[in-house]
C-alpha atoms as a PDB file:
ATOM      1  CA  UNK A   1       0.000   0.000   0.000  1.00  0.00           C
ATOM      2  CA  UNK A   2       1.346   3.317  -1.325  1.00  0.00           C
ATOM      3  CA  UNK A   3       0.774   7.030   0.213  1.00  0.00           C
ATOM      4  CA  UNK A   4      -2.321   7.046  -2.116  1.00  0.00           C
ATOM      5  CA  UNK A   5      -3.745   4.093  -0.529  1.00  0.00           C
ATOM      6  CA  UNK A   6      -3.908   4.806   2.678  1.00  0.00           C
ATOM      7  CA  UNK A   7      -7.231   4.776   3.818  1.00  0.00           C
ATOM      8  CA  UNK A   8      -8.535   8.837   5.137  1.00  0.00           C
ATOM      9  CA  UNK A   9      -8.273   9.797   8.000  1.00  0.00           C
ATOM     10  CA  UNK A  10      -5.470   7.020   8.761  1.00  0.00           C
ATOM     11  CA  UNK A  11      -1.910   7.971   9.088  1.00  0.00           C
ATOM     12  CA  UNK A  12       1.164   5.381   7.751  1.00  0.00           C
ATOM     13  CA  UNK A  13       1.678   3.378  10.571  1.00  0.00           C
ATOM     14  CA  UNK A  14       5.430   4.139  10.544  1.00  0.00           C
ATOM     15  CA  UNK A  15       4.476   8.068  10.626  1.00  0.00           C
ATOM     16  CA  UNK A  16       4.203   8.698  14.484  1.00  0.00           C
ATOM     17  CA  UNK A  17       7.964   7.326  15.210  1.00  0.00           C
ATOM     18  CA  UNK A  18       9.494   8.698  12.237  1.00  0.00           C
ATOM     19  CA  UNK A  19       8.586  12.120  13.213  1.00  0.00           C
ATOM     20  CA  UNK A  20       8.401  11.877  16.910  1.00  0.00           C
ATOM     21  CA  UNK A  21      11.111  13.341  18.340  1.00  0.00           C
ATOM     22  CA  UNK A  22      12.199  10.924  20.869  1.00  0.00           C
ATOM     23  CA  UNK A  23      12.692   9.376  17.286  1.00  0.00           C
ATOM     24  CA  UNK A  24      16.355  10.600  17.281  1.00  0.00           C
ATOM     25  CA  UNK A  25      16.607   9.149  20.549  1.00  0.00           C
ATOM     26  CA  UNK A  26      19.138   5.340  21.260  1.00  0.00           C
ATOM     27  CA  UNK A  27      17.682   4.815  24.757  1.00  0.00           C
ATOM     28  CA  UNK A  28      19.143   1.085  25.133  1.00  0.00           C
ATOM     29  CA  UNK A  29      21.565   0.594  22.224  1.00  0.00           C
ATOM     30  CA  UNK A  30      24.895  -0.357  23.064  1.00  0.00           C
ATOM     31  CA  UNK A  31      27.461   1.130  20.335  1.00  0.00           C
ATOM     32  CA  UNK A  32      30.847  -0.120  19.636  1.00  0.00           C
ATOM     33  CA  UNK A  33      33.137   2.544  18.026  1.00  0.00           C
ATOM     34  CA  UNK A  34      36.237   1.876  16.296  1.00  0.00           C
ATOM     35  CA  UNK A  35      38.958   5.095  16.507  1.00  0.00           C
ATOM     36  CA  UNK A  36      36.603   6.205  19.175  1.00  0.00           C
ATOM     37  CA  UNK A  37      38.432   7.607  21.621  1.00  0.00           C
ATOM     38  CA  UNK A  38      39.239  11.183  19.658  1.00  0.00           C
ATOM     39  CA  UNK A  39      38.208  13.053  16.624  1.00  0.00           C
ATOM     40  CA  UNK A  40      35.176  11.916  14.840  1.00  0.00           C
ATOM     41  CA  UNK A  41      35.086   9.003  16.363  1.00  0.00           C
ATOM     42  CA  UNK A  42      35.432  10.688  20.348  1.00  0.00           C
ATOM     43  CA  UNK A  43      32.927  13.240  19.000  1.00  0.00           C
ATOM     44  CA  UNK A  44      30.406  10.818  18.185  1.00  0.00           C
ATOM     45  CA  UNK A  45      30.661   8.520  21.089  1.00  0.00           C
ATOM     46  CA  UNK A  46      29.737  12.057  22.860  1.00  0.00           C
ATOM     47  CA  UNK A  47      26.835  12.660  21.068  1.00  0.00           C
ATOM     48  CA  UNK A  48      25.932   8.801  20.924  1.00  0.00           C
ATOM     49  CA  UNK A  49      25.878   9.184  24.823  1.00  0.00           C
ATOM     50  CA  UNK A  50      23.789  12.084  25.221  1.00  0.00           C
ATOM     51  CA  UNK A  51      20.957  10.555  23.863  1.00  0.00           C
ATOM     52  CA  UNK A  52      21.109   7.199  25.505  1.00  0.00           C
ATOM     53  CA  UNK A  53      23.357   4.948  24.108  1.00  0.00           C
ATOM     54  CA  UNK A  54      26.043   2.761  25.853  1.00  0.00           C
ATOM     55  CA  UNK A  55      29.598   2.888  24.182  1.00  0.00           C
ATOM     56  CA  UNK A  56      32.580   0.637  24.139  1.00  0.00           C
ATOM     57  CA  UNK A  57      35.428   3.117  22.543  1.00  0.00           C
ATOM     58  CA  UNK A  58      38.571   1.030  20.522  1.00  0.00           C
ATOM     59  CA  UNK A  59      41.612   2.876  20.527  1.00  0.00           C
ATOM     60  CA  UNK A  60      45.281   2.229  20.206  1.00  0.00           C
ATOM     61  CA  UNK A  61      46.163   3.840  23.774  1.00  0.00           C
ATOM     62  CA  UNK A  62      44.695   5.060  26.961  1.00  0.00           C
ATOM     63  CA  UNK A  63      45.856   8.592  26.644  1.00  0.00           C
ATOM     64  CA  UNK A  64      44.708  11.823  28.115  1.00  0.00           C
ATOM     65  CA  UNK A  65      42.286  12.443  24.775  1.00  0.00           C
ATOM     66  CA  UNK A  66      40.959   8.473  25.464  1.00  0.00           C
ATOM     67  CA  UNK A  67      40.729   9.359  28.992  1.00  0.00           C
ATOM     68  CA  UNK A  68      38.871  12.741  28.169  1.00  0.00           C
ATOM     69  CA  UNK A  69      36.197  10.712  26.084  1.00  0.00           C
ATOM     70  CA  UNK A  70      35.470   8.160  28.809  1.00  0.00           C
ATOM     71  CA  UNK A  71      34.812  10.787  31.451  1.00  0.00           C
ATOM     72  CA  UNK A  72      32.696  12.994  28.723  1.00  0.00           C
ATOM     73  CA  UNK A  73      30.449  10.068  27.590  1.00  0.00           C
ATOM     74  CA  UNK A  74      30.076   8.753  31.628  1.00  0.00           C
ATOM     75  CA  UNK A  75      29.004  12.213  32.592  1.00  0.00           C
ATOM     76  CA  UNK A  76      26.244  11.861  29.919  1.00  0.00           C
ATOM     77  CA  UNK A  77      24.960   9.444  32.355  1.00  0.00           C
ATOM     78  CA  UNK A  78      26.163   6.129  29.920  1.00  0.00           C
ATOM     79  CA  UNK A  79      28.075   3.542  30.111  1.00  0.00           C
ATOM     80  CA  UNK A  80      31.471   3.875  28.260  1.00  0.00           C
ATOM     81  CA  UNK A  81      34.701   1.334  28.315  1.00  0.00           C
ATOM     82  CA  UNK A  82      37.952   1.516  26.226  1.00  0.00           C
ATOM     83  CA  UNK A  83      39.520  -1.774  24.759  1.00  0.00           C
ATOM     84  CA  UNK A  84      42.751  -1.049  22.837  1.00  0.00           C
ATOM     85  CA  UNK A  85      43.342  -2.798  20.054  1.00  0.00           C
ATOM     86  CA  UNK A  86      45.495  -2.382  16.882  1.00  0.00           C
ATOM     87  CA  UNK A  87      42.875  -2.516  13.749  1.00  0.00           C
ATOM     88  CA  UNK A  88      45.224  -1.795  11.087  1.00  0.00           C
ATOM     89  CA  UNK A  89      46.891  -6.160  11.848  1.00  0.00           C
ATOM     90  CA  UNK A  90      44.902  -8.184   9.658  1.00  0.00           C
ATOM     91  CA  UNK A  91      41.547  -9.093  10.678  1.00  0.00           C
ATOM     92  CA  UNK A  92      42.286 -12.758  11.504  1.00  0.00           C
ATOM     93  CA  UNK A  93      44.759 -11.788  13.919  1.00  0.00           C
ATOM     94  CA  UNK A  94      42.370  -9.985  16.441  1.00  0.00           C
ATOM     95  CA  UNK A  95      38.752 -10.160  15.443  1.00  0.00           C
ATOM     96  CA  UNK A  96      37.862 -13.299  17.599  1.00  0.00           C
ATOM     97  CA  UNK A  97      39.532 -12.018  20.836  1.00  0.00           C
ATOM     98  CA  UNK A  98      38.213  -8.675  20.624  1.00  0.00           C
ATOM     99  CA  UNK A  99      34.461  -9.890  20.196  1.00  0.00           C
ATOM    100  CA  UNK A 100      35.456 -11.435  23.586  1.00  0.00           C
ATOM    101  CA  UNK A 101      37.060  -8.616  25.054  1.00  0.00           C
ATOM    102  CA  UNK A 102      33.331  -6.542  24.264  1.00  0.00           C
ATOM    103  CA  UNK A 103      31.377  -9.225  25.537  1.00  0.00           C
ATOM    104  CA  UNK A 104      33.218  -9.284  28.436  1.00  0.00           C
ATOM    105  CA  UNK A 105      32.871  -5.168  29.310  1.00  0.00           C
ATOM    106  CA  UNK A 106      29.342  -4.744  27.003  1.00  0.00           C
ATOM    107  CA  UNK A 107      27.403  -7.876  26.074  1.00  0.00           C
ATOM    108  CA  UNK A 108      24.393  -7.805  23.937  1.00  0.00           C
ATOM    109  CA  UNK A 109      26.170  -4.908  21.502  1.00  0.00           C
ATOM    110  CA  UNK A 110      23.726  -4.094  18.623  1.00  0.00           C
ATOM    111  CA  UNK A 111      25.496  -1.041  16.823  1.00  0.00           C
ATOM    112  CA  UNK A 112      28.736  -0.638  14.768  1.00  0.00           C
ATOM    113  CA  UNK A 113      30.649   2.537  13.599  1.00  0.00           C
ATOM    114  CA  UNK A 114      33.704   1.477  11.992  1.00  0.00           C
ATOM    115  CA  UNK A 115      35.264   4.868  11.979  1.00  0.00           C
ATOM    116  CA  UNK A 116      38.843   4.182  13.040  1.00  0.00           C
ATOM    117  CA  UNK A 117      41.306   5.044   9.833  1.00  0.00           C
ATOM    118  CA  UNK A 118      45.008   6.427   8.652  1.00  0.00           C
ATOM    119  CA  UNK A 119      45.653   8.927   6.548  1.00  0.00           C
ATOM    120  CA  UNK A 120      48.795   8.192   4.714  1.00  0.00           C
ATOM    121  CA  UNK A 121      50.455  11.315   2.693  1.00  0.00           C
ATOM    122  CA  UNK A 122      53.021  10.051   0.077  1.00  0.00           C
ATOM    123  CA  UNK A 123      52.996  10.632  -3.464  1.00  0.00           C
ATOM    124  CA  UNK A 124      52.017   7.615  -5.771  1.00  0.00           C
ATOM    125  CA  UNK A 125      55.211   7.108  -7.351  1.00  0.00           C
ATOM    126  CA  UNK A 126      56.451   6.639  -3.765  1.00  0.00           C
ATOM    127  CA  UNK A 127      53.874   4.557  -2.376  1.00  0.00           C
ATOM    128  CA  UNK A 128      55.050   1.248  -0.905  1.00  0.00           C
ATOM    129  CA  UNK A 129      53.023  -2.200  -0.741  1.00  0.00           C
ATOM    130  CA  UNK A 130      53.405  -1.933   2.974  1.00  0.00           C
ATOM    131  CA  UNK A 131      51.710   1.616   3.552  1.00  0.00           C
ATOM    132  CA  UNK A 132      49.379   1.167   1.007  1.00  0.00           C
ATOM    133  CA  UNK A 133      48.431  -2.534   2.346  1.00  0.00           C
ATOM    134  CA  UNK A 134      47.840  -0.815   6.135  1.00  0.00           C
ATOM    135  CA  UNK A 135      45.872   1.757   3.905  1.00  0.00           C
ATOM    136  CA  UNK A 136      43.397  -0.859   3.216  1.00  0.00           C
ATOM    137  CA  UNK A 137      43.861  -2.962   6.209  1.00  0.00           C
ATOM    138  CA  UNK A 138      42.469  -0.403   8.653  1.00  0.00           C
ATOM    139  CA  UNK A 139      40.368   1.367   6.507  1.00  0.00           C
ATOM    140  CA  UNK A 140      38.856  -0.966   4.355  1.00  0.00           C
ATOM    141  CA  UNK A 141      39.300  -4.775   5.785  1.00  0.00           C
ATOM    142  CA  UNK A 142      38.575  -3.770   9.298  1.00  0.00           C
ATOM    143  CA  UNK A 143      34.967  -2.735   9.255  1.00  0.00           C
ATOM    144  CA  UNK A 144      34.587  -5.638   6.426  1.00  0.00           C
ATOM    145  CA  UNK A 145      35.613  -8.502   8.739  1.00  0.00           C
ATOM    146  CA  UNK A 146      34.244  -6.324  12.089  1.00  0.00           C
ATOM    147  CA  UNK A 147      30.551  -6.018  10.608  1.00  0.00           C
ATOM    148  CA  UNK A 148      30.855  -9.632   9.191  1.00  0.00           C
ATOM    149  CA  UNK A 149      31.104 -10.742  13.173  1.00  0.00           C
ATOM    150  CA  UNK A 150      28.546  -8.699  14.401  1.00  0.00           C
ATOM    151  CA  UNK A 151      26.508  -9.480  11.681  1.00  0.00           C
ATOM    152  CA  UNK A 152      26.488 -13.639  12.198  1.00  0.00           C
ATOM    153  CA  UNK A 153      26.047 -12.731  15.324  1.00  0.00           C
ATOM    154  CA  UNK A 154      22.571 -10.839  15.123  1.00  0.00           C
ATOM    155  CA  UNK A 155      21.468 -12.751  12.179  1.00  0.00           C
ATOM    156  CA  UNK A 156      21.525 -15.943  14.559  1.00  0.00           C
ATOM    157  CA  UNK A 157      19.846 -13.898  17.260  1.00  0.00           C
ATOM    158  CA  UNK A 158      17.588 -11.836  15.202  1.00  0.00           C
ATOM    159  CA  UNK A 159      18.509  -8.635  16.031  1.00  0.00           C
ATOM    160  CA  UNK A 160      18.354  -5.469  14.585  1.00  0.00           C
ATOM    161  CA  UNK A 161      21.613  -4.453  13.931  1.00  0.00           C
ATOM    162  CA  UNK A 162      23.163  -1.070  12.496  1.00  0.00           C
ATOM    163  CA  UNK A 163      26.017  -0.309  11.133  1.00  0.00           C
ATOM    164  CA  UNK A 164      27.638   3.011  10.275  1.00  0.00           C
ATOM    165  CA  UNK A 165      30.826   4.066   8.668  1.00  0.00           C
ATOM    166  CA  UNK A 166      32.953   6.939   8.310  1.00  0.00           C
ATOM    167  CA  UNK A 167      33.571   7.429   4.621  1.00  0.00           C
ATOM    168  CA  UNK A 168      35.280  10.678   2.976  1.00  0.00           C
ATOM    169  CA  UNK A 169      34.829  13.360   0.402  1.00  0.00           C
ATOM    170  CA  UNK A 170      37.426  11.604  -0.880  1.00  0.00           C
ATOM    171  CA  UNK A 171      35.154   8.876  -1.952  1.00  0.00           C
ATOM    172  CA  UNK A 172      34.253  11.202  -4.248  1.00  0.00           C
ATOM    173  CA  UNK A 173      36.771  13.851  -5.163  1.00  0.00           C
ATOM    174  CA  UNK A 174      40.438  12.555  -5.398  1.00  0.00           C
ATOM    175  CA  UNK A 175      43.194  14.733  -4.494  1.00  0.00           C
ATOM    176  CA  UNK A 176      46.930  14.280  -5.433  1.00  0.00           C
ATOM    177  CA  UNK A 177      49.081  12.205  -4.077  1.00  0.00           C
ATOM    178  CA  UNK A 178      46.613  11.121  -1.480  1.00  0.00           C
ATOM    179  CA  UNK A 179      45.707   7.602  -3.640  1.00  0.00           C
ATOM    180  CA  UNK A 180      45.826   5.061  -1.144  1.00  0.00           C
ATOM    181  CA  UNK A 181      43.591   6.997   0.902  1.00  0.00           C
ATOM    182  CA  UNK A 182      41.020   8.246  -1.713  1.00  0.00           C
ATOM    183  CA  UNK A 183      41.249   4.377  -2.603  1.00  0.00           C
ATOM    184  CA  UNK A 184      40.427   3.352   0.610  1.00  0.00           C
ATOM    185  CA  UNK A 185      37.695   5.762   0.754  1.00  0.00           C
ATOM    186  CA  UNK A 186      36.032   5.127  -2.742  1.00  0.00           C
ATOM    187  CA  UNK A 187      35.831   1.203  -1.144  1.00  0.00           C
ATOM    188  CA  UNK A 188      33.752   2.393   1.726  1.00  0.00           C
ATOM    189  CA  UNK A 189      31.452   3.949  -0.058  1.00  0.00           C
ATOM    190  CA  UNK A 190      30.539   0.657  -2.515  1.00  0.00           C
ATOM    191  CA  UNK A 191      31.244  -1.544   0.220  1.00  0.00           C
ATOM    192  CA  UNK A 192      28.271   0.188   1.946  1.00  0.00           C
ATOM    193  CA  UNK A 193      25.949  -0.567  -0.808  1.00  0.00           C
ATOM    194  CA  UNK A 194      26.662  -4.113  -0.927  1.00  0.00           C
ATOM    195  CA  UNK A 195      26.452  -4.499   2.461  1.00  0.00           C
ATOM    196  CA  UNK A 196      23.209  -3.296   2.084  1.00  0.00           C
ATOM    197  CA  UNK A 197      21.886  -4.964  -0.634  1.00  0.00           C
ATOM    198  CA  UNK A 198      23.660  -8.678   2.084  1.00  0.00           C
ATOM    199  CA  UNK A 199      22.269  -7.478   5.291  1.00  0.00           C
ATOM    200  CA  UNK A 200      18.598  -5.357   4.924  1.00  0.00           C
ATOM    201  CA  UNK A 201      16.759  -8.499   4.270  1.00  0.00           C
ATOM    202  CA  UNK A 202      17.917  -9.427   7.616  1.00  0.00           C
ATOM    203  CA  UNK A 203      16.575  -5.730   9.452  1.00  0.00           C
ATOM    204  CA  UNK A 204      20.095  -4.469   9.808  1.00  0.00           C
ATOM    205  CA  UNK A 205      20.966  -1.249   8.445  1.00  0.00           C
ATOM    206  CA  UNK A 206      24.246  -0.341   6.709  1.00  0.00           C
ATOM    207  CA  UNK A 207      24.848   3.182   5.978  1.00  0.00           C
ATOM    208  CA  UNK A 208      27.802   6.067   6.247  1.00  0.00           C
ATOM    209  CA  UNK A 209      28.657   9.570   6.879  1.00  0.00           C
ATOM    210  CA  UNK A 210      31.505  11.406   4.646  1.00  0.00           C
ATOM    211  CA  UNK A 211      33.052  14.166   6.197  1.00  0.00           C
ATOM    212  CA  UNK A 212      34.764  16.937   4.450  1.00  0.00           C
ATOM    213  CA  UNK A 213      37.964  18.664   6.011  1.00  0.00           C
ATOM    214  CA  UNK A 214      37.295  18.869   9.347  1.00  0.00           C
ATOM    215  CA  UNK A 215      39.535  19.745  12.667  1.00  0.00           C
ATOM    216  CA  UNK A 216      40.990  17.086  14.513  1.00  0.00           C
ATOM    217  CA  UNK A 217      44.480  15.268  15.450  1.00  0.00           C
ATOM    218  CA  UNK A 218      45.362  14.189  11.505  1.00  0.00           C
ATOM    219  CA  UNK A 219      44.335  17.247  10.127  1.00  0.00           C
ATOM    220  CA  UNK A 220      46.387  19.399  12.822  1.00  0.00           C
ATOM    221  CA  UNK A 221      48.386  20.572   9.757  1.00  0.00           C
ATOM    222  CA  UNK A 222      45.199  23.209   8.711  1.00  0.00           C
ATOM    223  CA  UNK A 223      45.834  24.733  12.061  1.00  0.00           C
ATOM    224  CA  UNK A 224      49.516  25.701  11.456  1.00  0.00           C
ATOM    225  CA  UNK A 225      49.386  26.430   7.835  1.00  0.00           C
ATOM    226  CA  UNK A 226      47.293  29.304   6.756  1.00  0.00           C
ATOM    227  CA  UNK A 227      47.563  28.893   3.232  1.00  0.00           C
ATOM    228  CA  UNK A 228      46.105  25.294   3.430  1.00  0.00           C
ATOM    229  CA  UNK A 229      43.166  27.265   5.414  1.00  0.00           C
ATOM    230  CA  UNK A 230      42.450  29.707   2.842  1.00  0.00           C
ATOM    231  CA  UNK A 231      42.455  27.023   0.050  1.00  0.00           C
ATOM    232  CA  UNK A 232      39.899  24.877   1.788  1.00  0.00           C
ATOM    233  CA  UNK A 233      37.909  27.601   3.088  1.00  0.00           C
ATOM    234  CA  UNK A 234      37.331  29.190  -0.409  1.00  0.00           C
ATOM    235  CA  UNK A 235      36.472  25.742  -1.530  1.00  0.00           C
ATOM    236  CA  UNK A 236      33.741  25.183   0.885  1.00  0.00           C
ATOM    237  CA  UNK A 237      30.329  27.072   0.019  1.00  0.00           C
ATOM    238  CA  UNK A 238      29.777  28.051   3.390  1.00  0.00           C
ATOM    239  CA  UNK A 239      33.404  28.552   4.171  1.00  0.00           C
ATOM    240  CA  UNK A 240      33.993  26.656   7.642  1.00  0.00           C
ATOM    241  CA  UNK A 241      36.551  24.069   8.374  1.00  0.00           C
ATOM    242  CA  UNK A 242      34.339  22.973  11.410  1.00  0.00           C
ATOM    243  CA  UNK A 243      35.470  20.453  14.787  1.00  0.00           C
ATOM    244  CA  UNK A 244      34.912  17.085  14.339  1.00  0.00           C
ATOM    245  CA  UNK A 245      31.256  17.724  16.343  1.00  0.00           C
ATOM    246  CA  UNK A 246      29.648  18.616  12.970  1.00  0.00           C
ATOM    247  CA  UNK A 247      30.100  14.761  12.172  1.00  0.00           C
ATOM    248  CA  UNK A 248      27.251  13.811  15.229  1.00  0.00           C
ATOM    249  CA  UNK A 249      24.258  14.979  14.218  1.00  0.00           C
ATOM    250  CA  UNK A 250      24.133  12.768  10.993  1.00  0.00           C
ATOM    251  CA  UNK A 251      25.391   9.946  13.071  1.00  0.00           C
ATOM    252  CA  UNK A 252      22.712  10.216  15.169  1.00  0.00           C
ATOM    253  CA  UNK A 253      20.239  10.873  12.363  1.00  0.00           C
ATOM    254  CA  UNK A 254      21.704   7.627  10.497  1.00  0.00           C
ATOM    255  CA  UNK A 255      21.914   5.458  13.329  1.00  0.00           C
ATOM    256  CA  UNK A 256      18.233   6.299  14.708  1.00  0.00           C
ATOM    257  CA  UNK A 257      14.631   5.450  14.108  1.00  0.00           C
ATOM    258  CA  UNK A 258      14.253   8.700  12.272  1.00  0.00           C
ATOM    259  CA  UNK A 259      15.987   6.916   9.146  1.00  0.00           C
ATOM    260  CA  UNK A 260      14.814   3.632   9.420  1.00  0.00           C
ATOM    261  CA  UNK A 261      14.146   3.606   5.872  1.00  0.00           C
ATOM    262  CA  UNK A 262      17.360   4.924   4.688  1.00  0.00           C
ATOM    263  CA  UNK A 263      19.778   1.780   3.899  1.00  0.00           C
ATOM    264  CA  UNK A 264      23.014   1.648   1.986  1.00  0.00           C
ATOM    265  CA  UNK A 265      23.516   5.528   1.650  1.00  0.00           C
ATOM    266  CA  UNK A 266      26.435   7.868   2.160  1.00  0.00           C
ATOM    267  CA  UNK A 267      25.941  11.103   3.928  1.00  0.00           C
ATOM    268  CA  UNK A 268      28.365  13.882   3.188  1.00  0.00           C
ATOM    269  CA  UNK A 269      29.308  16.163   5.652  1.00  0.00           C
ATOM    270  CA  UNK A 270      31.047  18.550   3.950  1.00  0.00           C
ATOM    271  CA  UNK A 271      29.831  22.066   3.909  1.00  0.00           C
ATOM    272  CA  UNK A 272      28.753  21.920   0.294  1.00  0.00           C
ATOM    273  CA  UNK A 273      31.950  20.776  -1.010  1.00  0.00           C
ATOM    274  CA  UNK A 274      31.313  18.318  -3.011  1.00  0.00           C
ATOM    275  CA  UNK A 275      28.394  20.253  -4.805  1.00  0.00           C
ATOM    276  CA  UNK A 276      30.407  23.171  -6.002  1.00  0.00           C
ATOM    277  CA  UNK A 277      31.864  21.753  -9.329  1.00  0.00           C
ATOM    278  CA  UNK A 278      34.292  25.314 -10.018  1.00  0.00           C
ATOM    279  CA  UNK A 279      34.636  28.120  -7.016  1.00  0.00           C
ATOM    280  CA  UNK A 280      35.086  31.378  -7.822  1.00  0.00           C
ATOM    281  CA  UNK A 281      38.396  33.271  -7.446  1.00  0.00           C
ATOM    282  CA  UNK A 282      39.048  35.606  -4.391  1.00  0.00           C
ATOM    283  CA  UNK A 283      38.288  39.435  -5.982  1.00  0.00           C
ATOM    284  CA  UNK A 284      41.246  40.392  -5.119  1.00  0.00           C
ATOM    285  CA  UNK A 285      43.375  37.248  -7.298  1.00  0.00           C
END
């Protein structure tokens, strides 16, 4: 039954909760995110905690920025642990015990972000197998093999599951010397399709967010170099290189009830970026 066909005076029964606002609420979901415990990822497991989730962060270290995380998302009133782990190691090598390791601290997880990543700068006639292979190790083959466990999982459960990762504009819009990342990047966004098109007949949702240039720990260089500033500034319609909290409210959005219909989809976050096909010159150029 279509819009059309909905008898009058009835409402879609899917209507109330999709524009409810308690909608956007994750009262009760318990979130693992990868790279978690700064940037986008610390950002999000912020916002994921003020409206009701339960986090488990994975990070290489327990630093002052993991540290800073923990007590932010606990004094949202959730639950938040750290496991460390190194992502960028083939999957075989620590998939199995780290599933343990969440059980142990979080059981009953039903949410993914697979945000952790590297951004490796060297020029393409420099690029070695090695960097390029940890490239796609953490970037690519970690979420793969990380959403493949959780998946079995709630398949043989029946759960609900969602999954969301953290693509790139440069999915979309390469930049030189910066292939193994853009590569990286332009797999996310098709492997989020065809995780889709695998997983939504079993109710679990497979989307991602792709931020443009925006302030955090591997992007530290925009801070010290003006020039770089300038440049992405004039290419970004509404000319802000924001913090990394721009990224949660369309992790929130994707990840809630709100978008229950929205599967296999990439949502740039990116100021208008990737819209603006030619920017115009400074006046003064």
């Amino acid at each position: 039954m279509n819009a059309s066909q909905v008898p009058s005076g009835e409402s879609s029964p899917a209507s109330p909760k999709a524009f409810h606002p308690q909608g956007f609420r994750l009262d009760g979901r318990r979130v693992v995110v990868t790279g978690g415990t700064q940037g986008v990822g610390g950002a999000i497991a912020r916002g994921l905690t003020s409206v009701g989730a339960d986090v488990v962060l994975i990070g290489l270290q327990h630093d002052p920025a993991a540290e800073a995380t923990l007590v932010a998302c606990r004094e949202n009133g959730q639950r938040a642990e750290l496991i460390l782990c190194d992502l960028s190691a083939p999957a075989e090598s620590w998939v199995d015990g780290l599933l343990q390791q969440i059980d142990d601290v979080l059981p009953g997880v039903d949410t993914l972000i697979n945000n952790a990543g590297t951004f490796i700068d060297t020029p393409f006639l420099e690029m070695t197998a090695e960097r390029y292979q940890t490239t796609m190790n953490l970037n690519v083959g970690a979420g793969y093999f990380l959403t493949q466990a959780f998946a079995k999982r709630w398949v043989a459960n029946q759960v609900a599951g969602r999954v969301l990762f953290t693509g790139s504009i440069n999915g979309f819009l390469a930049e030189p010397d910066h292939t193994a990342y853009d590569t990286s990047k332009g797999a996310v966004a098709a492997m989020v399709r065809s995780l889709c098109v695998s997983l939504a007949p079993h109710r679990i949702r497979v989307n991602s967010m792709a931020p443009g240039l925006v302030r955090t720990q591997l992007t530290d260089v925009v801070n010290h170099d003006t020039s770089i500033e300038s440049w992405m500034q004039l290419h970004t319609p509404n000319g802000t290189i924001p913090s990394a909290d721009a990224c949660v409210g369309a992790a929130i959005f994707l990840l809630s009830d709100v978008a229950e219909h929205v599967h296999g989809q990439t949502l740039l976050v990116d100021g208008g970026m990737s819209a603006w096909q030619q920017p115009d010159l400074p006046a003064d150029h």
